[in-house]
PDB file of N, CA and C in Angstrom:
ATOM      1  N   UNK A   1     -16.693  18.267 -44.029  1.00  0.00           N
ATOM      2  CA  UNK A   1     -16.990  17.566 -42.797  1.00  0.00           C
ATOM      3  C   UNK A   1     -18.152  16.590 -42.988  1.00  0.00           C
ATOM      4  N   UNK A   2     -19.461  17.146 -43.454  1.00  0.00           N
ATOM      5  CA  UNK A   2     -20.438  16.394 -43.874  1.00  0.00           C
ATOM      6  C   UNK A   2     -19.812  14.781 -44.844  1.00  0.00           C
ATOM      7  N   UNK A   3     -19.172  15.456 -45.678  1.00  0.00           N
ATOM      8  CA  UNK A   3     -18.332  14.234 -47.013  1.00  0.00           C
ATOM      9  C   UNK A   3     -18.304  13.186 -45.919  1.00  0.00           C
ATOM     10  N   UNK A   4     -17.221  13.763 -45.090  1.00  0.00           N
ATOM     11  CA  UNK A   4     -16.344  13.089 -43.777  1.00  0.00           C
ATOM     12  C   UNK A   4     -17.374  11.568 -43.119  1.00  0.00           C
ATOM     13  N   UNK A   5     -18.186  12.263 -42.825  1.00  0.00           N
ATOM     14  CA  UNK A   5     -19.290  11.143 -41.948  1.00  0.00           C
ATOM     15  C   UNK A   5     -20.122  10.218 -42.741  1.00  0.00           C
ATOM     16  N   UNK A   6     -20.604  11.024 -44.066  1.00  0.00           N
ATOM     17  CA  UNK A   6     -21.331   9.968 -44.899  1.00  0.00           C
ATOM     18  C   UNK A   6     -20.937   9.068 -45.093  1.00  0.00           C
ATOM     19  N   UNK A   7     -18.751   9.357 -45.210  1.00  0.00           N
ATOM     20  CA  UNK A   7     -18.273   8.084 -46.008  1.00  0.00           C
ATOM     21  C   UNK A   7     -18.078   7.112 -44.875  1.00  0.00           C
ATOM     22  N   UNK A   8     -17.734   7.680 -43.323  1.00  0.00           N
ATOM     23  CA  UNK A   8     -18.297   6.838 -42.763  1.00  0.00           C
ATOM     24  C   UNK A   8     -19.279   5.895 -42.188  1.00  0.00           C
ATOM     25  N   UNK A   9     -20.106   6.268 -42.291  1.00  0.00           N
ATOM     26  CA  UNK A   9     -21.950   5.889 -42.268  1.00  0.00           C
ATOM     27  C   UNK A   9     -21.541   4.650 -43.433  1.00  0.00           C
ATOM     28  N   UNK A  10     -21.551   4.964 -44.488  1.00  0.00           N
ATOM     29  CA  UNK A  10     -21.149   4.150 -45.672  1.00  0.00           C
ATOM     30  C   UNK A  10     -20.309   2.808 -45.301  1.00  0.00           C
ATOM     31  N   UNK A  11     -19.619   2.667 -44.676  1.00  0.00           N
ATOM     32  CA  UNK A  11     -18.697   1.615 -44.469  1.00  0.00           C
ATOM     33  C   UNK A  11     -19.289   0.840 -43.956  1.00  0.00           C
ATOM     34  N   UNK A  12     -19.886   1.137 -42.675  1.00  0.00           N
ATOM     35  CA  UNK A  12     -20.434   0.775 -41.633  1.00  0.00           C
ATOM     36  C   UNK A  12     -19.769   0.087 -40.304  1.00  0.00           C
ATOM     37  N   UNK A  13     -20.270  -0.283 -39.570  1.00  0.00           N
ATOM     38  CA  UNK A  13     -19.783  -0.439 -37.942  1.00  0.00           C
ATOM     39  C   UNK A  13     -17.761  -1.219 -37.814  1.00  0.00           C
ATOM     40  N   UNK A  14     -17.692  -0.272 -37.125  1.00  0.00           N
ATOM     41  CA  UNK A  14     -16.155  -0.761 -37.245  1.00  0.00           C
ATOM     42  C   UNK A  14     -15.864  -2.148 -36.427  1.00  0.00           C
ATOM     43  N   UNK A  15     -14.356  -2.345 -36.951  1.00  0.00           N
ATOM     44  CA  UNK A  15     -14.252  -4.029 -35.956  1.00  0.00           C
ATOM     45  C   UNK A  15     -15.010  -3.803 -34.820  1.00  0.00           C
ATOM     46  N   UNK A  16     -15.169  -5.048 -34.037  1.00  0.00           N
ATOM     47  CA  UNK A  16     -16.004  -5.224 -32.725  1.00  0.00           C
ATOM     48  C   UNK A  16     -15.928  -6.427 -32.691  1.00  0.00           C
ATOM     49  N   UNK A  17     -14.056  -6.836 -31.720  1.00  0.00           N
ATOM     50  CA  UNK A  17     -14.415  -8.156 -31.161  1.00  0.00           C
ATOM     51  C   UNK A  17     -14.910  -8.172 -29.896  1.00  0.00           C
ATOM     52  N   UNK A  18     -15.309  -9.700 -29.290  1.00  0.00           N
ATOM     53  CA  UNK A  18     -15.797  -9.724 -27.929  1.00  0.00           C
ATOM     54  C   UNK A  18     -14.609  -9.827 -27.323  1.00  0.00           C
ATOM     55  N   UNK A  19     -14.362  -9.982 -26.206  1.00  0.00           N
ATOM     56  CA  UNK A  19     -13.517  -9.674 -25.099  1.00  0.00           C
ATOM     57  C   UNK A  19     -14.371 -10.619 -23.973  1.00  0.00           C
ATOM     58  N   UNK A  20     -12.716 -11.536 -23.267  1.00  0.00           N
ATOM     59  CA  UNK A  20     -13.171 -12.469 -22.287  1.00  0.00           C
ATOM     60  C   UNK A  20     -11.759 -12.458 -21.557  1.00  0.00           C
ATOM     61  N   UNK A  21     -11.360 -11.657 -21.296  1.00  0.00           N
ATOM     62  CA  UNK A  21     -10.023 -12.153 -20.285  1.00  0.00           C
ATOM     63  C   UNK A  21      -9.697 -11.957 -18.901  1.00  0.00           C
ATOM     64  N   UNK A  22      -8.867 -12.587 -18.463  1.00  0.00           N
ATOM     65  CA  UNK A  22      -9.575 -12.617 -16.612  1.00  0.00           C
ATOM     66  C   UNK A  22      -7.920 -12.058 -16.441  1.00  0.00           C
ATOM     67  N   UNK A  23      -7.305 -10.544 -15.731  1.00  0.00           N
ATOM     68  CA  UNK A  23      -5.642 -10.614 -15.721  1.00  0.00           C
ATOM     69  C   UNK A  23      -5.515 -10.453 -14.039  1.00  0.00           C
ATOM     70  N   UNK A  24      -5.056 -11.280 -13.968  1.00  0.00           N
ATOM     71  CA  UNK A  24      -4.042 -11.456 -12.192  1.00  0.00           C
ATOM     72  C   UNK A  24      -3.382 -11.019 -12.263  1.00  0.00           C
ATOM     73  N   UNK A  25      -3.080 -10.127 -11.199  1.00  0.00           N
ATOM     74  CA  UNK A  25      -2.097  -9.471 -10.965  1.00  0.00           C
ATOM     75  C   UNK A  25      -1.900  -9.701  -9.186  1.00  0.00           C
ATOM     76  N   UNK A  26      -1.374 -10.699  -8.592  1.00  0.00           N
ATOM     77  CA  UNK A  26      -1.317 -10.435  -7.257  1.00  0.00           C
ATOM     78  C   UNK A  26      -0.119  -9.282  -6.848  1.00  0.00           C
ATOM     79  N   UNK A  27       0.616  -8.673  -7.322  1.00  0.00           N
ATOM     80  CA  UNK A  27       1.500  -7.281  -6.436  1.00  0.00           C
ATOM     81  C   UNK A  27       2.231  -7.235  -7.713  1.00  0.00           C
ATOM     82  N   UNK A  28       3.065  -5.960  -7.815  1.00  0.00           N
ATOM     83  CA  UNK A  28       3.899  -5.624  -8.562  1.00  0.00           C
ATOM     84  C   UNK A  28       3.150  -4.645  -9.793  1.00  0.00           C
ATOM     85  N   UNK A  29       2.183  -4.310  -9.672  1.00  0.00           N
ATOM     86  CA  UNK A  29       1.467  -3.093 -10.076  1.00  0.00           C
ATOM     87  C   UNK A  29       1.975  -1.713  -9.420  1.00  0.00           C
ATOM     88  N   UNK A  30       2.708  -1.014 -10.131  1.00  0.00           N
ATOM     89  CA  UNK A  30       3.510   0.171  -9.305  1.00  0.00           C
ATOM     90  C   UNK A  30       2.881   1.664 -10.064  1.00  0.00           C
ATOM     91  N   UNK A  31       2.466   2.443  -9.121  1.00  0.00           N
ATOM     92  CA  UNK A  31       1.355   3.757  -9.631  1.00  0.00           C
ATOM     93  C   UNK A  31       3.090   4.656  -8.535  1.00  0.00           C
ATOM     94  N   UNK A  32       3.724   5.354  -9.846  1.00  0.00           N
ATOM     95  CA  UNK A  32       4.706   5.881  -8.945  1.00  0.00           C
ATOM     96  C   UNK A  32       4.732   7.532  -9.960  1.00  0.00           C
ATOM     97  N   UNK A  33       4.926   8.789  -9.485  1.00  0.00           N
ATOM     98  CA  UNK A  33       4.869  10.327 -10.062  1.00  0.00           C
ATOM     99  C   UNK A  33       4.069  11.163  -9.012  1.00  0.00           C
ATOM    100  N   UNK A  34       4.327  12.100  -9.146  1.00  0.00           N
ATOM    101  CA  UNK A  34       3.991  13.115  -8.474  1.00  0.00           C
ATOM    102  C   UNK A  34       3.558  13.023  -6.979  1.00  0.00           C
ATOM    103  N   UNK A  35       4.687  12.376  -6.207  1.00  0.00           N
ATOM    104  CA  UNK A  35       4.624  12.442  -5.368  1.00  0.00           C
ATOM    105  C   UNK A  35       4.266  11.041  -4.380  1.00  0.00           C
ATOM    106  N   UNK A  36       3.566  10.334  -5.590  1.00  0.00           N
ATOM    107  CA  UNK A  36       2.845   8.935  -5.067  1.00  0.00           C
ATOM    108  C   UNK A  36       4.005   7.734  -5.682  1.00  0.00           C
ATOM    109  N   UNK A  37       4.324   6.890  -4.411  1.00  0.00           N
ATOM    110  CA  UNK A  37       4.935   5.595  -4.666  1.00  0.00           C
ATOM    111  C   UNK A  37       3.988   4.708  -4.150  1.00  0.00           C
ATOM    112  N   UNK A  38       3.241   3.404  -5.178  1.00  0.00           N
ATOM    113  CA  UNK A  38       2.319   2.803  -4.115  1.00  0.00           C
ATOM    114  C   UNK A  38       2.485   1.710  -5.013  1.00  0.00           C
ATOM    115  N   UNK A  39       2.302   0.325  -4.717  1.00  0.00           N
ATOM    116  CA  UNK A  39       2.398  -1.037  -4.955  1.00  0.00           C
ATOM    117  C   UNK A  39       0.567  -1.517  -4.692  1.00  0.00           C
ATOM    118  N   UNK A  40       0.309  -2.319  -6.096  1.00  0.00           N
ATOM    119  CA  UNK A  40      -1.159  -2.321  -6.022  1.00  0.00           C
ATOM    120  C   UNK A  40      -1.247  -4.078  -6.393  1.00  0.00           C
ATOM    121  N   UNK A  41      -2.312  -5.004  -5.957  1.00  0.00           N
ATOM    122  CA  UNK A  41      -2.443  -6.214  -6.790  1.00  0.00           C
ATOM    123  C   UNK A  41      -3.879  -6.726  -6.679  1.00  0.00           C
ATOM    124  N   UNK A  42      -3.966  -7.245  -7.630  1.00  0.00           N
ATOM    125  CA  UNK A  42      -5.619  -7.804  -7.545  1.00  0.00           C
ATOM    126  C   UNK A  42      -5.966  -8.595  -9.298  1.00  0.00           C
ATOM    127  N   UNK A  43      -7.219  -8.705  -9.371  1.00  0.00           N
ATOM    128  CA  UNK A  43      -7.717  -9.103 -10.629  1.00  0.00           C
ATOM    129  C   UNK A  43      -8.848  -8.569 -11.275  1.00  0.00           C
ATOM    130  N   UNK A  44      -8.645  -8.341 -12.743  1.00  0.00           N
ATOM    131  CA  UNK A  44     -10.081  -7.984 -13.530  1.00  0.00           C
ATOM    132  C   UNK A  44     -10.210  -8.993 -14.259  1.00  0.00           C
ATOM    133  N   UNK A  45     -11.883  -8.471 -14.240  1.00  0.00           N
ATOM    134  CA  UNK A  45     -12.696  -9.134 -15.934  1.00  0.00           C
ATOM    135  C   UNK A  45     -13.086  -8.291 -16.864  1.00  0.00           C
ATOM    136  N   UNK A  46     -12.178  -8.438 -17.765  1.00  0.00           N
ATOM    137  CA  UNK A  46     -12.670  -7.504 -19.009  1.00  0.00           C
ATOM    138  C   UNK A  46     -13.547  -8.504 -19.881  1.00  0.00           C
ATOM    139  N   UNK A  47     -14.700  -8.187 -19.955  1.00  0.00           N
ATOM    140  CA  UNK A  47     -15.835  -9.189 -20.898  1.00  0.00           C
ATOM    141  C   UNK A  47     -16.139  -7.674 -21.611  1.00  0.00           C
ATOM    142  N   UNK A  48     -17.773  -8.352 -22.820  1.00  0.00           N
ATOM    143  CA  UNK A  48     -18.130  -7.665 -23.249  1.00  0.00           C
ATOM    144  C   UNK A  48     -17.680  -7.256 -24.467  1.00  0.00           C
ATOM    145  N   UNK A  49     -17.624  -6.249 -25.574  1.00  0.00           N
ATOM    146  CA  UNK A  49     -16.806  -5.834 -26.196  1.00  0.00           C
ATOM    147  C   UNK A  49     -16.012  -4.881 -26.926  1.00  0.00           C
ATOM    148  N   UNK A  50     -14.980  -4.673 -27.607  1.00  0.00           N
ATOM    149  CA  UNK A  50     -14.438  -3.125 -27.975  1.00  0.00           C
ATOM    150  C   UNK A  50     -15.154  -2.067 -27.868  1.00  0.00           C
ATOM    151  N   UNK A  51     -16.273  -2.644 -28.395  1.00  0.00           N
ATOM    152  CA  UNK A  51     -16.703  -0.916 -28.259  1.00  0.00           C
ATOM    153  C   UNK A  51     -17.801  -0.609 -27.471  1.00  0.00           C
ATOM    154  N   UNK A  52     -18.258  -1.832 -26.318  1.00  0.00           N
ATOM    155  CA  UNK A  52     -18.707  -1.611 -25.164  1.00  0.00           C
ATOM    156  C   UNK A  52     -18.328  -2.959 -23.959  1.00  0.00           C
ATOM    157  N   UNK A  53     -17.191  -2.274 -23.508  1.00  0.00           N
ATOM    158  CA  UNK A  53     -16.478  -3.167 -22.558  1.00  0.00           C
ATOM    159  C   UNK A  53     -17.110  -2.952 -21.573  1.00  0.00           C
ATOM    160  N   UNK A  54     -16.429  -4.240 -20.160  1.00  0.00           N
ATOM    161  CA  UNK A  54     -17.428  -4.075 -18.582  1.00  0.00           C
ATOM    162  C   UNK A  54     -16.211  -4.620 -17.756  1.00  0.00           C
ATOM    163  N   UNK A  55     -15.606  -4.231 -17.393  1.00  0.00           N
ATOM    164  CA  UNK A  55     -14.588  -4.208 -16.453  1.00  0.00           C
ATOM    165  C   UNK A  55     -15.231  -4.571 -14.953  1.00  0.00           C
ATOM    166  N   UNK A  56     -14.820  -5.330 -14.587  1.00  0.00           N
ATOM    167  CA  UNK A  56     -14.811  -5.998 -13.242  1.00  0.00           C
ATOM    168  C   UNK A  56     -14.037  -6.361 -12.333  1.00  0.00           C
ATOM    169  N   UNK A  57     -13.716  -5.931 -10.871  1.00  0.00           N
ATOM    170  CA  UNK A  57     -12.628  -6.680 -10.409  1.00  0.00           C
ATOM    171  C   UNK A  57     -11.813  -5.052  -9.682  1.00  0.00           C
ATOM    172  N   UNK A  58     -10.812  -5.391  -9.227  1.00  0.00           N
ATOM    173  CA  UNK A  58     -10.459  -4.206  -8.483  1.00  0.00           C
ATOM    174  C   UNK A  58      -8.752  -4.878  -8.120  1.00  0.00           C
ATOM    175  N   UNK A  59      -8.324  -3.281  -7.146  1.00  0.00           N
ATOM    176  CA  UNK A  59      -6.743  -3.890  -6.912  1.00  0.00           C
ATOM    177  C   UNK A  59      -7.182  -3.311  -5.666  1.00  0.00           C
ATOM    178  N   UNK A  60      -5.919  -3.974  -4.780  1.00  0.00           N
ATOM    179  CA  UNK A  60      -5.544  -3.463  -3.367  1.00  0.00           C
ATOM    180  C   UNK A  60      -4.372  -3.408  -3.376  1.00  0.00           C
ATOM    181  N   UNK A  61      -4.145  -1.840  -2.227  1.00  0.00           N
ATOM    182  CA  UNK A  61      -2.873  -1.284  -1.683  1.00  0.00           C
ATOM    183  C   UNK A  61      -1.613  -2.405  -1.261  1.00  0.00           C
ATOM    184  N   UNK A  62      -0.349  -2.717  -1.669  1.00  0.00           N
ATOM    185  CA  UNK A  62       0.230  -3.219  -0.831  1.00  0.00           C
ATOM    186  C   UNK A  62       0.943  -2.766  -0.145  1.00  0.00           C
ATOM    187  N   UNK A  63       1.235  -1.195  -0.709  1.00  0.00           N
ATOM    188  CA  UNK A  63       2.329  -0.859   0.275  1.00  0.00           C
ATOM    189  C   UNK A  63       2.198   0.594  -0.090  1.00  0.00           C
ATOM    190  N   UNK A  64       2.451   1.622   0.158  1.00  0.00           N
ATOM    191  CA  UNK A  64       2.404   3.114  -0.221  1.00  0.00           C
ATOM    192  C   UNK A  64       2.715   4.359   0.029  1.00  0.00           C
ATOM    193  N   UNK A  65       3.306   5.088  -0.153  1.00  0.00           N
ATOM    194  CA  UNK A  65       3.974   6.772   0.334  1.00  0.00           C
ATOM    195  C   UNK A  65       3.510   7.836  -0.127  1.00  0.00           C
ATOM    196  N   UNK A  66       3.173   8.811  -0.065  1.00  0.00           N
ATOM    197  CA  UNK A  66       3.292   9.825  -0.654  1.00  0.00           C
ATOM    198  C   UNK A  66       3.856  11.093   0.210  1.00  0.00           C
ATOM    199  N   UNK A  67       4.605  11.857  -0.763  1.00  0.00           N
ATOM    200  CA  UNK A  67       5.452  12.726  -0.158  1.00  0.00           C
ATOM    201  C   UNK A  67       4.815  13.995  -0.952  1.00  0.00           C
ATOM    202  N   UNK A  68       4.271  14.844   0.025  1.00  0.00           N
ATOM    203  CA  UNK A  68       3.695  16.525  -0.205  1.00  0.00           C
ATOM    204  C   UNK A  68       4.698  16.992   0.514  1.00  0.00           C
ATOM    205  N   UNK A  69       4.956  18.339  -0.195  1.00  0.00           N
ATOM    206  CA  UNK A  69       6.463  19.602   0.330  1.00  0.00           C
ATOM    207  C   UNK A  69       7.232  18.740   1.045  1.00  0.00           C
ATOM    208  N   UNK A  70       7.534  18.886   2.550  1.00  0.00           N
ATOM    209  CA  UNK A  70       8.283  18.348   3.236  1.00  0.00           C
ATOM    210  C   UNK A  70       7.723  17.145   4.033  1.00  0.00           C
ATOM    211  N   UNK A  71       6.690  16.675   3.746  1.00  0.00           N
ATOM    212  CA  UNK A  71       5.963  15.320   4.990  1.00  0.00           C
ATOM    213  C   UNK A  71       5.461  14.319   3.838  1.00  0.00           C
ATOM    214  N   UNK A  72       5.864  13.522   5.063  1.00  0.00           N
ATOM    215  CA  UNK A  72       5.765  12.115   4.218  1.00  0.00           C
ATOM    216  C   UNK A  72       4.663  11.182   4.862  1.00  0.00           C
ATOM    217  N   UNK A  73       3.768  10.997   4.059  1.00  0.00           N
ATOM    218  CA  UNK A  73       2.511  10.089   4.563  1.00  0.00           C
ATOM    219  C   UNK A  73       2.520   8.294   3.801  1.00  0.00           C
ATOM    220  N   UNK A  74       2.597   7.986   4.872  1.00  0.00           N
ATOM    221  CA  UNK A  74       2.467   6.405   4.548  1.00  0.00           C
ATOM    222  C   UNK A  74       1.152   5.814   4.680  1.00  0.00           C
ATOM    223  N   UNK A  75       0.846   5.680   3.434  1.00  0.00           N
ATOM    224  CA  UNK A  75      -0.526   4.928   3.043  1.00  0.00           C
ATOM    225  C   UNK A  75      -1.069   3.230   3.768  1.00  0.00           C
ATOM    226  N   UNK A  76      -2.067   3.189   4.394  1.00  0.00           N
ATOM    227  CA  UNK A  76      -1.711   1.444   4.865  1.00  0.00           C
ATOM    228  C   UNK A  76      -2.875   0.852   4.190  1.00  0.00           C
ATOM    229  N   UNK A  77      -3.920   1.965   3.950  1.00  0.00           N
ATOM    230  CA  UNK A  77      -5.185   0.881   3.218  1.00  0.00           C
ATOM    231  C   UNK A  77      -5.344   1.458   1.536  1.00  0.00           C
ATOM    232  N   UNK A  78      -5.680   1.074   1.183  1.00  0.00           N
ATOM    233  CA  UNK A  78      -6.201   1.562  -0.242  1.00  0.00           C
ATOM    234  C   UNK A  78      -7.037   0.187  -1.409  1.00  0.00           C
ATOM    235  N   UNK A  79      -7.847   0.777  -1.950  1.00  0.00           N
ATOM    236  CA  UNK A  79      -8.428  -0.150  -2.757  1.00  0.00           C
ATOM    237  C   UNK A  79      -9.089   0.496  -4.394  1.00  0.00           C
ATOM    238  N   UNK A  80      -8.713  -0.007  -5.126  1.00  0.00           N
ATOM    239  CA  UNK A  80      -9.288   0.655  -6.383  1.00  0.00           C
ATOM    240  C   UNK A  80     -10.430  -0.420  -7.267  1.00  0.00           C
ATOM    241  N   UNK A  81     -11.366   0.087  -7.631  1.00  0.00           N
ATOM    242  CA  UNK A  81     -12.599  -0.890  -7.620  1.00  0.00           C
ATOM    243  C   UNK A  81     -13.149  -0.532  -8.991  1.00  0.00           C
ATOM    244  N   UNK A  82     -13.451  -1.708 -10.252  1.00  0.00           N
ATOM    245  CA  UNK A  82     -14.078  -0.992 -11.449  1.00  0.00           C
ATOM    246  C   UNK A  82     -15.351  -2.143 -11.452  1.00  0.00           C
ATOM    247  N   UNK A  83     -16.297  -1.515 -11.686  1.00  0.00           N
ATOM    248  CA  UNK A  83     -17.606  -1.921 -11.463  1.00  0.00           C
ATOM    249  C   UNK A  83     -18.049  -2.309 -13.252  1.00  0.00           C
ATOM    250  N   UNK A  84     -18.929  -2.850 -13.653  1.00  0.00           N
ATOM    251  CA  UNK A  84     -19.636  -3.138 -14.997  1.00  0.00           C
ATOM    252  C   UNK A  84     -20.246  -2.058 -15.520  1.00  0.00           C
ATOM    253  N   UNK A  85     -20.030  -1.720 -16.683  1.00  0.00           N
ATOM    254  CA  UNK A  85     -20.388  -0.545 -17.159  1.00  0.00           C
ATOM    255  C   UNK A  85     -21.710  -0.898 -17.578  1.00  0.00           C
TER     256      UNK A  85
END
């Protein structure tokens, strides 16, 4: 195990590109299993890089269900939000 790490130490720092991409997504983001059918759209910024990314940007609900045992709940708001690490 020790061998293991020296020879990594030895190499030294693995790839590490930067990262700049902006992805739109206005609808057609579909989060569908266990119970959840929901339609999501929005945009991130992934900056920063591989091996310390910063995500920015968030999605919103467009449409949504979820079905527990026998009842069915229809979702009308929702928002998912990733902040800068």
């Amino acid at each position: 195990m020790q061998r293991k790490q020296a020879a990594r130490a030895a190499r030294g720092p693995a790839f590490d590109a930067a990262l700049d991409l902006k992805i739109s997504a206005p609808n057609k983001i579909f989060v569908r299993g266990r119970g959840i059918d929901a339609e999501f759209g929005g945009e991130l910024t992934l900056a920063g890089s591989l091996q310390k990314p910063s995500v920015i940007g968030g999605f919103d609900l467009r449409r949504g269900k979820l079905q527990l045992l026998t009842q069915r709940i229809d979702i009308t708001r929702g928002k998912l939000t990733f902040l800068a690490a």
